[in-house]
Protein backbone atom coordinates (compact mmCIF):
# COMPACT_ATOMS: atom_id res chain seq x y z
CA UNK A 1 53.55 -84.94 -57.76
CA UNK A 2 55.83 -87.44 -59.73
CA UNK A 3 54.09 -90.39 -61.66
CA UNK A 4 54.90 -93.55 -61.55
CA UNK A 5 55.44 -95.91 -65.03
CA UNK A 6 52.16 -97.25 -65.40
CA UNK A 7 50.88 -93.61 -64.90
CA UNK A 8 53.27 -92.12 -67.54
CA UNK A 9 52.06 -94.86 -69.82
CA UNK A 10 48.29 -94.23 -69.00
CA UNK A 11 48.92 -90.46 -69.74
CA UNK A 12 50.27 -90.84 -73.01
CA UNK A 13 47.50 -93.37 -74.40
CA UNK A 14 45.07 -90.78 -72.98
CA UNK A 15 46.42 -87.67 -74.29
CA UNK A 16 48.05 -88.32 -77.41
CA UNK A 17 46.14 -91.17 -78.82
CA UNK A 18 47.69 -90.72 -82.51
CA UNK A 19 51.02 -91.69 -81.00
CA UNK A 20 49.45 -95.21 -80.07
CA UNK A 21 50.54 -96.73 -84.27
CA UNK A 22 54.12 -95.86 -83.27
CA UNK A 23 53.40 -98.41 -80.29
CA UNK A 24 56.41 -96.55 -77.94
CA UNK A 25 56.65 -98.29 -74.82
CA UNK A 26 58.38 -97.35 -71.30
CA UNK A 27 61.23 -99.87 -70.40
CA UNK A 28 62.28 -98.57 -67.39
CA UNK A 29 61.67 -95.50 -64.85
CA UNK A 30 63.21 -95.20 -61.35
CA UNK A 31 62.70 -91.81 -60.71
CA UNK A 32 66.01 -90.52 -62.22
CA UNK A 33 66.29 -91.98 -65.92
CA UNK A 34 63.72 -93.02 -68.20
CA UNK A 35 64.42 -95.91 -71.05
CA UNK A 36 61.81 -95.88 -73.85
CA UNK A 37 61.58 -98.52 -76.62
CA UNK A 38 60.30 -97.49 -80.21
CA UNK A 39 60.10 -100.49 -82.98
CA UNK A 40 60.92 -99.76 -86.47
CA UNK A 41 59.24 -100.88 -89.66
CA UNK A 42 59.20 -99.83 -92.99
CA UNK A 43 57.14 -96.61 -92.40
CA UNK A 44 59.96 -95.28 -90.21
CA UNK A 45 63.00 -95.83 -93.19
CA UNK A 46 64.46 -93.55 -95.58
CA UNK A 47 66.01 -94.22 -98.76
CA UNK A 48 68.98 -96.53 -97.62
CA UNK A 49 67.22 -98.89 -95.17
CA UNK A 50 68.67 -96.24 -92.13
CA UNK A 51 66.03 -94.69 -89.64
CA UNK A 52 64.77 -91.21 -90.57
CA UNK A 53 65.40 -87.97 -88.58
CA UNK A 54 62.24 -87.21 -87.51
CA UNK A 55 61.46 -90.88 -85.97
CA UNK A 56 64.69 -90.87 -84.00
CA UNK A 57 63.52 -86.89 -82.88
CA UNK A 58 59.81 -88.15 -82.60
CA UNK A 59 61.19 -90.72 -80.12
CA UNK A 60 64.06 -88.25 -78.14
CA UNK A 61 60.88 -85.75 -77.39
CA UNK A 62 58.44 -88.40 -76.05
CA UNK A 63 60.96 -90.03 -73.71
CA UNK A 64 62.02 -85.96 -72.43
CA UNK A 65 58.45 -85.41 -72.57
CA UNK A 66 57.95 -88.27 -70.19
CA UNK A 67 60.79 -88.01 -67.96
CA UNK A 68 59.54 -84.41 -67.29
CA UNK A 69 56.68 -85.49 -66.17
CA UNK A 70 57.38 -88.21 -64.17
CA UNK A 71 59.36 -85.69 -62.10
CA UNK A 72 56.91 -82.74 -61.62
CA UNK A 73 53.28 -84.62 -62.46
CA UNK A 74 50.86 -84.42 -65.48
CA UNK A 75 51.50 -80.75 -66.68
CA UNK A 76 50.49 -81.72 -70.05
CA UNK A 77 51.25 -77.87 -71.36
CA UNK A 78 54.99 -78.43 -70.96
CA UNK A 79 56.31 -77.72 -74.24
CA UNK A 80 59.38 -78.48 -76.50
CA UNK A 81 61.28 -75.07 -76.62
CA UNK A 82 64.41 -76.53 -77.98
CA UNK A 83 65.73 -79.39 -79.86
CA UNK A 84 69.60 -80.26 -80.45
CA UNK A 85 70.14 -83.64 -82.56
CA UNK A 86 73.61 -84.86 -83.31
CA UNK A 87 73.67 -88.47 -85.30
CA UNK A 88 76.41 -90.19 -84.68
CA UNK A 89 75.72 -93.50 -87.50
CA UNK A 90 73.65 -95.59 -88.93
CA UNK A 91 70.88 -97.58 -86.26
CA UNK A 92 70.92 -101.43 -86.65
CA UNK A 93 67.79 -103.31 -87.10
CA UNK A 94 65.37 -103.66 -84.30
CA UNK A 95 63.84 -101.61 -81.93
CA UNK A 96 65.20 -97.78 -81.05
CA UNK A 97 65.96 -97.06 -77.90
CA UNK A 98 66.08 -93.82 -75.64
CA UNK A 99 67.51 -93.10 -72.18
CA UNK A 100 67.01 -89.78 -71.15
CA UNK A 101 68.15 -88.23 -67.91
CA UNK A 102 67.40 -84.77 -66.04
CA UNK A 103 70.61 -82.21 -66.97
CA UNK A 104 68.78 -79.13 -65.09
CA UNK A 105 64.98 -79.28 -63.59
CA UNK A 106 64.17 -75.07 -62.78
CA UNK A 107 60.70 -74.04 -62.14
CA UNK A 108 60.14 -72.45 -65.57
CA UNK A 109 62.52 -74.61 -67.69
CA UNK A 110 64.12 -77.91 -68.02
CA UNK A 111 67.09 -78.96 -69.86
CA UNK A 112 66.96 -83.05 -70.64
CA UNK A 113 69.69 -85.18 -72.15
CA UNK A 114 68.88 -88.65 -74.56
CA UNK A 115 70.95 -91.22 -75.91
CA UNK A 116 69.61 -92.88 -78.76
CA UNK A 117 70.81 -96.42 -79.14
CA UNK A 118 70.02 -99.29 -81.57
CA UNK A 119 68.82 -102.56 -78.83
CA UNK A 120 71.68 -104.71 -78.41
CA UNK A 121 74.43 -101.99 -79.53
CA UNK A 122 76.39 -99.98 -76.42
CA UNK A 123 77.76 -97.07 -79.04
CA UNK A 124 74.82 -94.31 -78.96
CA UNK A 125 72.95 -93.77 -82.77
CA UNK A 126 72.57 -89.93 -82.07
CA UNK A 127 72.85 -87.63 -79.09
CA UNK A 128 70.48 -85.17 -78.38
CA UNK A 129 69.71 -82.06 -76.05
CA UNK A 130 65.97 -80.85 -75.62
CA UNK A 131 65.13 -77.54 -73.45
CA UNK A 132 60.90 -77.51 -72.08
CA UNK A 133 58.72 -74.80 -70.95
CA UNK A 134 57.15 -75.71 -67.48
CA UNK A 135 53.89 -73.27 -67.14
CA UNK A 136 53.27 -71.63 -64.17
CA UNK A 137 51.28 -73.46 -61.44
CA UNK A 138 47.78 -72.04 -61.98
């Protein structure tokens, strides 16, 4: 059962309400790749005015997260397994972007690729690989 944008939005608000300060937002799902914009402020800066690690991984899981489920339905016990984070320089100012896209979709596991871009900027930020668990149907 694949969900649409509005859905993927509505599950996320519902089930992981503590994600709503980071105010994440889907740009664009068409059933293939999924585009998800995070802003950045202040709380999401290290020392040297560059975006931290964990925001730019906090941001590549939500949007694999999200394009899992928009292919196989609300299965919210898919879990992270795996996460492989290359950064490549320095985002720009602005919002964080992510566009994630299906490598391998199996029944137990899934294998999802992001780019992480700074908006406005073509050359990616960081590159990253995540693996998820799919439980069995019950």
């Amino acid at each position: 059962m694949k969900m649409d944008k509005a859905e993927l939005a509505a599950f996320l608000d519902r089930e992981f309400p503590q994600m709503a300060p980071l105010r994440m937002r889907i740009e664009h799902w068409d059933g293939m790749t999924l585009r998800m914009a995070m802003p950045i402020g202040e709380a999401q800066l290290r020392p040297g005015g560059t975006v931290s690690g964990p925001t730019m991984m906090t941001l590549a899981d939500c949007a694999a997260y999200l394009l899992l489920l928009g292919l196989i339905g609300p299965v919210a016990l898919a879990v992270t397994t795996n996460l492989n984070i290359n950064f490549m320089r320095k985002p720009g100012p602005g919002d964080l972007l992510a566009e994630a896209s299906m490598l391998k979709l199996g029944k137990s596991l899934a294998i999802i690729e992001i780019g992480l871009f700074s908006a406005g900027v073509d050359e990616p930020v960081a590159h990253s690989v995540l693996t998820y668990a799919i439980p069995p149907a019950r």
